[in-house]
C-alpha atoms as a PDB file:
ATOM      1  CA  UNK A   1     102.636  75.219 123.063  1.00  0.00           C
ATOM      2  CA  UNK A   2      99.736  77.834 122.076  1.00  0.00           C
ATOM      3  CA  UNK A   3     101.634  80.831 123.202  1.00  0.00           C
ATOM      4  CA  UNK A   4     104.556  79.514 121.312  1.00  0.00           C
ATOM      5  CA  UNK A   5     102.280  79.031 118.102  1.00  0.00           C
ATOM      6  CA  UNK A   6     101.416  82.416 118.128  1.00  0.00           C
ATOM      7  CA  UNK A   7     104.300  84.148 118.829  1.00  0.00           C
ATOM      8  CA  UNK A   8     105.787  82.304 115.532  1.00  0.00           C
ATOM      9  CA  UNK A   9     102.708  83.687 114.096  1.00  0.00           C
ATOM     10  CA  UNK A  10     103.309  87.135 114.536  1.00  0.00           C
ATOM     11  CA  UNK A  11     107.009  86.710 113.594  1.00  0.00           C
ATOM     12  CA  UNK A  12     106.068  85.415 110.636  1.00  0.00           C
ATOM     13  CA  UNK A  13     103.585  88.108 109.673  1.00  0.00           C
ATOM     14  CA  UNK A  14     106.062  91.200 110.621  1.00  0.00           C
ATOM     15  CA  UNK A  15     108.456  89.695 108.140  1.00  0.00           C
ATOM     16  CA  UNK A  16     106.107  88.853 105.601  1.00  0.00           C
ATOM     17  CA  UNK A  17     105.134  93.066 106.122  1.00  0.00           C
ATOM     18  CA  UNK A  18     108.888  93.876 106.092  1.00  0.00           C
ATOM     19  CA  UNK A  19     109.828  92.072 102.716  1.00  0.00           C
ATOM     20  CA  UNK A  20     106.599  93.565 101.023  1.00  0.00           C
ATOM     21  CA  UNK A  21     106.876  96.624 102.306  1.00  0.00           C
ATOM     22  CA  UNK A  22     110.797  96.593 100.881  1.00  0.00           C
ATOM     23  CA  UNK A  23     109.469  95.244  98.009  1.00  0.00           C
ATOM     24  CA  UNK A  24     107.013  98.045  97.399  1.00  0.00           C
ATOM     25  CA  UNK A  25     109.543 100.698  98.468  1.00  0.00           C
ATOM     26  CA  UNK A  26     112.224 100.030  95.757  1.00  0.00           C
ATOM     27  CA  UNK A  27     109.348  99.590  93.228  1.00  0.00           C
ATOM     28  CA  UNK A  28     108.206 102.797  93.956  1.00  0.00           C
ATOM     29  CA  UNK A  29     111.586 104.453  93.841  1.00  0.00           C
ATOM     30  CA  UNK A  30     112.299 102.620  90.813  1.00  0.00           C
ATOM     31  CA  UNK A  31     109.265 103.690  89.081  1.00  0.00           C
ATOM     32  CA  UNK A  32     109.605 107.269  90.146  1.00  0.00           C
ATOM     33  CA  UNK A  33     113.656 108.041  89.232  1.00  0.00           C
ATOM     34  CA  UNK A  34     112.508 106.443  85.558  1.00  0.00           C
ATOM     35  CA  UNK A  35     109.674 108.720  85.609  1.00  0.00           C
ATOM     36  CA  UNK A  36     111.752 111.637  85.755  1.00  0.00           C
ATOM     37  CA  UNK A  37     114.666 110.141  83.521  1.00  0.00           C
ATOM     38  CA  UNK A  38     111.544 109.421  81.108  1.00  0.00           C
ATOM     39  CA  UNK A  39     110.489 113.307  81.022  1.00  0.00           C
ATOM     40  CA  UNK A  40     113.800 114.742  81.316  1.00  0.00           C
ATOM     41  CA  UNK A  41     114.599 113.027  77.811  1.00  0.00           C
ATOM     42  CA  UNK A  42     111.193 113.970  76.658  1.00  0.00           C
ATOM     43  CA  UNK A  43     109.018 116.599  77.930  1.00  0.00           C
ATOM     44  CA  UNK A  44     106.424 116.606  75.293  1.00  0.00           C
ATOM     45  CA  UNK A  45     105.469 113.161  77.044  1.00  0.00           C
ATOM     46  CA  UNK A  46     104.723 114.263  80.600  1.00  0.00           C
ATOM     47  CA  UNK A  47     101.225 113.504  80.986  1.00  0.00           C
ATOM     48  CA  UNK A  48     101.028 110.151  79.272  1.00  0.00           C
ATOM     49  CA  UNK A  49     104.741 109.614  81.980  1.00  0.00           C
ATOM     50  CA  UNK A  50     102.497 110.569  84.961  1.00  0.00           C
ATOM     51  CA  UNK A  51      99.646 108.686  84.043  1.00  0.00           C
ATOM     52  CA  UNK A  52     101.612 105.711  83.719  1.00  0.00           C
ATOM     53  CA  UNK A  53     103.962 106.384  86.322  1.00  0.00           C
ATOM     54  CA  UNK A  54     100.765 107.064  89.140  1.00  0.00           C
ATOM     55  CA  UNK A  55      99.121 103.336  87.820  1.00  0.00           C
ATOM     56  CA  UNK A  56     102.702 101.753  88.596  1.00  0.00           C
ATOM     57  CA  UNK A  57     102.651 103.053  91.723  1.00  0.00           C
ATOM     58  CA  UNK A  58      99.387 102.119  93.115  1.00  0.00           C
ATOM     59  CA  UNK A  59     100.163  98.745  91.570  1.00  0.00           C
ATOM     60  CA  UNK A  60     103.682  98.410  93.984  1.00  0.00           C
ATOM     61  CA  UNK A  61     101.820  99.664  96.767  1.00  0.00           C
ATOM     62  CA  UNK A  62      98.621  97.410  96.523  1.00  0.00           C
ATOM     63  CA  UNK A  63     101.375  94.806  97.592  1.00  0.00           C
ATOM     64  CA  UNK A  64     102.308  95.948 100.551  1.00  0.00           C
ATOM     65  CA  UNK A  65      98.011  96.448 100.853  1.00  0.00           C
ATOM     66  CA  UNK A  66      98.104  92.890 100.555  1.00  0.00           C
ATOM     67  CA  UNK A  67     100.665  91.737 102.966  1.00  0.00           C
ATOM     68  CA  UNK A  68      99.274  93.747 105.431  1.00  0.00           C
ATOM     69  CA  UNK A  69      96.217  91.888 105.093  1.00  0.00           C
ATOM     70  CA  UNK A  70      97.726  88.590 105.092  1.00  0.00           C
ATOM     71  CA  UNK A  71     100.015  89.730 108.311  1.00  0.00           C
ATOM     72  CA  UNK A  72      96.640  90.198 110.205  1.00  0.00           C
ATOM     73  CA  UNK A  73      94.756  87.295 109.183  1.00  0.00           C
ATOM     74  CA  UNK A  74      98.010  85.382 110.846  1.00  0.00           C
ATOM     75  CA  UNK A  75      97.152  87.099 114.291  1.00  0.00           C
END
């Protein structure tokens, strides 16, 4: 029954990687294609866009940070 325990286990923290690590990956993309929209309609505003858009992204990707964590604390 142990084996079995921890073979769920894993399972369970490879897919709770693989959604967050989806989930940062579109949030990312998302955050960069608006980025660019953003300056391409304005390019007086690039810095303040690439402050902004470099926050967002370490904010999606501290997610995946997360799950990772949580994946290994499962094993």
């Amino acid at each position: 029954m142990l084996p079995q325990l921890i073979a769920a286990a894993e399972v369970s923290g490879s897919f709770t990687l693989a959604i967050a690590g989806a989930g940062a990956a579109v949030g990312i993309g998302l955050i960069g294609a608006k980025a660019v929209e953003a300056v391409g309609r304005n390019p007086g505003s690039f810095g303040n866009v690439l402050t902004l858009g470099i926050i967002g992204m370490a904010l999606a990707e501290a997610i995946a940070i997360y799950a990772l964590i949580l994946a290994l604390q499962g094993r």
